[in-house]
N, C-alpha and C. Protein backbone atom coordinates (compact mmCIF):
# COMPACT_ATOMS: atom_id res chain seq x y z
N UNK A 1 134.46 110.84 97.59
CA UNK A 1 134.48 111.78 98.70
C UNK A 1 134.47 113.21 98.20
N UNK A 2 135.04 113.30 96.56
CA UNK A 2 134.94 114.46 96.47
C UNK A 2 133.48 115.26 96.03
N UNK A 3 132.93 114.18 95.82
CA UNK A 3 131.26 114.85 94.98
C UNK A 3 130.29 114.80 96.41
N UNK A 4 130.93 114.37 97.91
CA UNK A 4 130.35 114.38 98.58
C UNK A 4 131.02 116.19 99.43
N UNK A 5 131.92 116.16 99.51
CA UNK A 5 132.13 117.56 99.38
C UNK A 5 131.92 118.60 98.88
N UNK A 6 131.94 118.48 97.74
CA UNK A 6 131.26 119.55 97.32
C UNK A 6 129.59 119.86 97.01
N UNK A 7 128.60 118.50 97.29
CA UNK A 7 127.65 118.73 97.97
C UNK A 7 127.64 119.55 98.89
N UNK A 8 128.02 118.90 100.03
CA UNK A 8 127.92 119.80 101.01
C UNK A 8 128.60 121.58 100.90
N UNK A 9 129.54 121.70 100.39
CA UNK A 9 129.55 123.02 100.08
C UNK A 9 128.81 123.79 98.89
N UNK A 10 128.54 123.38 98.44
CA UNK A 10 127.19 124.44 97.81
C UNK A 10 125.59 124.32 98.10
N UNK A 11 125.26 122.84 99.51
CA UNK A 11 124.35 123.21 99.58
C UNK A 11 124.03 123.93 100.73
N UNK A 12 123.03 123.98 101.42
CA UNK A 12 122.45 125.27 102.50
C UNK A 12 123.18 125.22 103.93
N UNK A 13 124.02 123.44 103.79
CA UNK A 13 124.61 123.61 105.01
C UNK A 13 126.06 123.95 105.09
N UNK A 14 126.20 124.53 103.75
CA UNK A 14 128.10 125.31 103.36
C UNK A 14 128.59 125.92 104.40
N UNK A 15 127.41 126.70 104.79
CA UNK A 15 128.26 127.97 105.79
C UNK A 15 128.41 127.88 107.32
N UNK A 16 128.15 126.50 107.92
CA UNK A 16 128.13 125.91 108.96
C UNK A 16 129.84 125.74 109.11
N UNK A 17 130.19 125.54 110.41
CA UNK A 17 131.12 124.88 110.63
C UNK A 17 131.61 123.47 110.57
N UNK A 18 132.63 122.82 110.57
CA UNK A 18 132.55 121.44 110.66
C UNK A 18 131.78 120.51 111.50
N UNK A 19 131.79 120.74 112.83
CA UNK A 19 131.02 120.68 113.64
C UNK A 19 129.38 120.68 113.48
N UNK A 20 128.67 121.33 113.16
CA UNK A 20 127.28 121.43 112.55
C UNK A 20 127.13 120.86 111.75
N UNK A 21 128.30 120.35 110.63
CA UNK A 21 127.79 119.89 109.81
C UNK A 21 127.87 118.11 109.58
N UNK A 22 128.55 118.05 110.67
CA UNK A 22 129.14 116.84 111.11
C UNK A 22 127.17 116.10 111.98
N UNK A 23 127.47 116.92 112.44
CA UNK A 23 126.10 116.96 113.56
C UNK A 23 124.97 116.91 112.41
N UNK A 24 124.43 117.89 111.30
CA UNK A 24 123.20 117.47 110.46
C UNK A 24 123.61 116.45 109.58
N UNK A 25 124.58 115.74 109.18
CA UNK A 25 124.92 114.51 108.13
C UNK A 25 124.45 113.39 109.18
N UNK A 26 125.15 113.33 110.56
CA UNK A 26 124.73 112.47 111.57
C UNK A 26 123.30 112.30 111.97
N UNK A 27 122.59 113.34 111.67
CA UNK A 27 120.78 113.28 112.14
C UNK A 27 120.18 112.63 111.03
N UNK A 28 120.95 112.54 109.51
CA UNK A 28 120.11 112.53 108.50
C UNK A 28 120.61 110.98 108.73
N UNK A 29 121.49 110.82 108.65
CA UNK A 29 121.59 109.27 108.94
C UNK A 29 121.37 108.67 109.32
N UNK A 30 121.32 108.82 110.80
CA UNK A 30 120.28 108.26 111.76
C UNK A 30 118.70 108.22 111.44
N UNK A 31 118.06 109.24 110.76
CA UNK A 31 117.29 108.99 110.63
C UNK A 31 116.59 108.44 109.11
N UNK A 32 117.47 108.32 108.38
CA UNK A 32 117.60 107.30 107.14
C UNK A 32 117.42 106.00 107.97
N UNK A 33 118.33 105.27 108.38
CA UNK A 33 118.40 104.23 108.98
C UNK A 33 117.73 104.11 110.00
N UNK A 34 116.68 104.51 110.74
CA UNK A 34 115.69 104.29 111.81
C UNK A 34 114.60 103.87 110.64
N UNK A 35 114.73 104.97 109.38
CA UNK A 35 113.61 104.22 108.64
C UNK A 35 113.63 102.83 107.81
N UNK A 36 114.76 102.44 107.48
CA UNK A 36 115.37 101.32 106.63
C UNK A 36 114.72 100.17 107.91
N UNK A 37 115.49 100.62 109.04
CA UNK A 37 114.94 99.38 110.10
C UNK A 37 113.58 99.05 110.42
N UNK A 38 112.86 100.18 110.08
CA UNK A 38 111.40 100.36 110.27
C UNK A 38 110.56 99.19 108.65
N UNK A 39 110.79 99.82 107.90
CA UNK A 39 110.30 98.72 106.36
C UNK A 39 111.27 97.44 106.68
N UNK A 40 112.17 96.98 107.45
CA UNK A 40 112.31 95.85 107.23
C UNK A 40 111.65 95.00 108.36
N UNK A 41 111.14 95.97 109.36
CA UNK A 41 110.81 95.21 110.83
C UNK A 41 108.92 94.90 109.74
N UNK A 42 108.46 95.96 108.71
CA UNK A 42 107.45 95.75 108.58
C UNK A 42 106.79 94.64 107.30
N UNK A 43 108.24 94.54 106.73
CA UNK A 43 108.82 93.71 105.54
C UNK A 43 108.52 92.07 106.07
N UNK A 44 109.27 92.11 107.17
CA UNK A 44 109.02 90.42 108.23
C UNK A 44 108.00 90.63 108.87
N UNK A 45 107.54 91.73 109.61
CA UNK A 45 106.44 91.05 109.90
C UNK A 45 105.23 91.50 109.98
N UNK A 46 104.70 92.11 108.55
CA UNK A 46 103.76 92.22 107.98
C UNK A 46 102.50 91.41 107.60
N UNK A 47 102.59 90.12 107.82
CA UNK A 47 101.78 89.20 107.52
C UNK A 47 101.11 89.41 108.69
N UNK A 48 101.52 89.54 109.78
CA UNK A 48 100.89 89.68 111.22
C UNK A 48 99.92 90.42 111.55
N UNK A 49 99.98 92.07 110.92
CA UNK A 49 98.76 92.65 110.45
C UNK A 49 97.98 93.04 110.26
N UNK A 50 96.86 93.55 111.02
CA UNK A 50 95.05 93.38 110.93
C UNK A 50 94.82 94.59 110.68
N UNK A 51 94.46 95.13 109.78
CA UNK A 51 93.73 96.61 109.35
C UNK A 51 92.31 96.42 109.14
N UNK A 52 91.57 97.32 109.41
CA UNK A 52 90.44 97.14 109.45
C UNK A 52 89.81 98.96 109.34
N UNK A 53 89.06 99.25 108.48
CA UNK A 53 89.08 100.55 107.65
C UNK A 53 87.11 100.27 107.62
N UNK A 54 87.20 101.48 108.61
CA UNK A 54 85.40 102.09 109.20
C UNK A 54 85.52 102.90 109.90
N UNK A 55 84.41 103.04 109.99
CA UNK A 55 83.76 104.78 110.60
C UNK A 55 83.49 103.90 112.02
């Protein structure tokens, strides 16, 4: 917890309040994990499939 603290205070979102910063850790997460769910929805069911590459 502590190397995650002091991330956050020396990087760009230091000078935010708790609040803000609570709020951009929460967006990044969310959107970490929208993508994790995304490669695994494409992980299963990828075989399914059809690309097809023309003019």
């Amino acid at each position: 917890m502590d190397v995650l603290n002091q991330i956050l205070q020396e990087s760009a979102i230091g000078n935010f309040s708790r609040i803000a910063k609570s709020l951009i850790v929460s967006l990044f997460i969310t959107i970490v994990m929208s993508l994790v769910a995304m490669l695994i929805a494409l992980i299963i069911n990828g075989n399914q499939l059809q690309f097809s590459f023309g003019y």
